[in-house]
Protein backbone atom coordinates (compact mmCIF):
# COMPACT_ATOMS: atom_id res chain seq x y z
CA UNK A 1 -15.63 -1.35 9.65
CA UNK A 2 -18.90 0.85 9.62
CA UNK A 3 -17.28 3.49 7.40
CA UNK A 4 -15.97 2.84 3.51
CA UNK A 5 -12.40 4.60 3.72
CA UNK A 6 -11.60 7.08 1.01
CA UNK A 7 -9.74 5.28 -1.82
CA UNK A 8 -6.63 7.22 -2.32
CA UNK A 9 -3.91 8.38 0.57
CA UNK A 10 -1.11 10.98 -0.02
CA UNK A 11 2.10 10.20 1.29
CA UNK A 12 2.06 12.95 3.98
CA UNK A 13 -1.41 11.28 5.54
CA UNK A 14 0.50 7.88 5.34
CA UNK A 15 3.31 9.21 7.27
CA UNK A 16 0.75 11.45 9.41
CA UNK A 17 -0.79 8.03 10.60
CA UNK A 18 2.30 5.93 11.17
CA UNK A 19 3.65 9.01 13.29
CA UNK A 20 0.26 8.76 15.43
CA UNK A 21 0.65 4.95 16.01
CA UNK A 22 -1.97 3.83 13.64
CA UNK A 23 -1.96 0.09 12.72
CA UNK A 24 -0.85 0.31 8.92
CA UNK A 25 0.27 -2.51 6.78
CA UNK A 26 2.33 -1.23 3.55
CA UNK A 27 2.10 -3.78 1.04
CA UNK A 28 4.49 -3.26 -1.86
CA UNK A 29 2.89 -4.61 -5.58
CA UNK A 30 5.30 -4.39 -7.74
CA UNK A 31 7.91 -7.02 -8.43
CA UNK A 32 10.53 -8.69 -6.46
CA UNK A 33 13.42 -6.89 -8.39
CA UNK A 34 11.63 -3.08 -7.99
CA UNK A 35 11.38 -4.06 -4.39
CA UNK A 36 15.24 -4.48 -3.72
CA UNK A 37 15.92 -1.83 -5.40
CA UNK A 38 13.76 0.65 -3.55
CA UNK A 39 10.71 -0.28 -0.58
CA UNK A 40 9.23 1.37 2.21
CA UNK A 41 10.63 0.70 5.20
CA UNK A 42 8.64 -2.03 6.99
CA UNK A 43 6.43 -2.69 4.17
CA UNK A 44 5.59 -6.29 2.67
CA UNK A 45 5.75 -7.62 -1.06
CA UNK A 46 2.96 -9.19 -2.42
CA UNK A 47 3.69 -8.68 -6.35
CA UNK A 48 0.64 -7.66 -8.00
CA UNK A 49 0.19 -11.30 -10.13
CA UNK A 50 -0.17 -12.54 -6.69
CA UNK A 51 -3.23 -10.83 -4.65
CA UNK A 52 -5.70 -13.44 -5.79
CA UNK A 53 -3.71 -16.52 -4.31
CA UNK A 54 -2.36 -14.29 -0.95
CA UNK A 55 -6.31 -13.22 -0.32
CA UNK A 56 -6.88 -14.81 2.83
CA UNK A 57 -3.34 -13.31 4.18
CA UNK A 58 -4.28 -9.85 2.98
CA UNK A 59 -7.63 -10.62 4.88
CA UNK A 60 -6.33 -11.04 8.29
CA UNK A 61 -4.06 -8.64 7.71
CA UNK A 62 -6.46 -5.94 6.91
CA UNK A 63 -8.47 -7.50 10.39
CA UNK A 64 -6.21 -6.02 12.33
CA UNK A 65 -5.19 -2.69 10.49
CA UNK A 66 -5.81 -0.75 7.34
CA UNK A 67 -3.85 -1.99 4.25
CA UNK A 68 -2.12 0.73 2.40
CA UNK A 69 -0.91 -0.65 -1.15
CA UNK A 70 1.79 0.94 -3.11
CA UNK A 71 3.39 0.26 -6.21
CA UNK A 72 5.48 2.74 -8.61
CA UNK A 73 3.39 5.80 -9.28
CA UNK A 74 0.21 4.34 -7.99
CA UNK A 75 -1.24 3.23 -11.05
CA UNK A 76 -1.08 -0.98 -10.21
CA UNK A 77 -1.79 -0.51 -6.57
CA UNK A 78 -4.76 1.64 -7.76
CA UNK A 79 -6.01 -1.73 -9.50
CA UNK A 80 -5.23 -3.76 -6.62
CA UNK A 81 -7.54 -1.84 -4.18
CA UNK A 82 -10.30 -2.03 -6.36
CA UNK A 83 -9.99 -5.78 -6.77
CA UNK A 84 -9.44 -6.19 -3.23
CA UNK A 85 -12.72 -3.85 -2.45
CA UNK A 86 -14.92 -6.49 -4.91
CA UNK A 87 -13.83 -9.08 -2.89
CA UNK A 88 -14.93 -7.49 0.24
CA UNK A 89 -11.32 -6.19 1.99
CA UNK A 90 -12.84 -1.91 2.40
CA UNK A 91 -9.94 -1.63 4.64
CA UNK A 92 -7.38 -0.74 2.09
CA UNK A 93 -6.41 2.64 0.37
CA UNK A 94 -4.12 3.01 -2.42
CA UNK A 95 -0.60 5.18 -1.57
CA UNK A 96 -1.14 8.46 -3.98
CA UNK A 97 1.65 8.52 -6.61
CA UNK A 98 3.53 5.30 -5.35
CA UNK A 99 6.60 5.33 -3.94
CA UNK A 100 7.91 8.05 -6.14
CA UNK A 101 6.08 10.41 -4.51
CA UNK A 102 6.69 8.89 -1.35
CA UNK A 103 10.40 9.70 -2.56
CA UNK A 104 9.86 13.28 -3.57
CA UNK A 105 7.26 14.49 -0.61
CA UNK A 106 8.53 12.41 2.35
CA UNK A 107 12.31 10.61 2.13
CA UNK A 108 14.37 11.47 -0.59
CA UNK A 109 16.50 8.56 0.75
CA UNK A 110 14.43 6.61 -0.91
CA UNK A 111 15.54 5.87 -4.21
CA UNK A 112 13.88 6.55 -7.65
CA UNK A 113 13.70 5.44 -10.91
């Protein structure tokens, strides 16, 4: 990738993207229990105390599309990116105000707490 991504992502740009086709990978952070309560459809779980050991999956994963990381409010995922741009993944952005927002701007469906 020739060209460092901007670090944060609001919702509507998420959505904007997936609606265009764009190869995106949602990866939820937070922890198993937050997850089946409330996710993003299609996205992954890779709890936050686990990056460092699911590296190389994130990796090829972010090989093939851009990595968009999302956690409650956006305050872990926030963390995660900028671990995950020391290691050397750029292709990652953090989801602007977690999946609250998502909830609030995008699917109320989706449910808060």
């Amino acid at each position: 990738m020739s060209e460092t991504l901007i670090f944060e992502i609001a919702p509507a740009g998420v959505k904007q993207r997936l609606a265009a086709g764009e190869k995106l990978f949602l990866i939820d952070v937070r922890e198993p229990e937050e997850h089946d309560f409330s996710r993003l459809e299609g996205s992954k779980l890779v709890p936050m105390g686990t990056v460092s050991t699911e590296i190389n999956h994130l990796q090829n994963l972010a090989e093939e599309g851009t990595l968009i990381m999302y956690c409650h409010h956006g305050i872990r995922s926030a963390r995660v990116v900028e671990w995950l741009r020391s290691q050397g993944i750029e292709n990652c952005q953090n989801l602007a105000g977690g999946i609250d927002r998502w909830s609030l701007d995008i699917d109320p469906l989706v449910p808060r707490y």
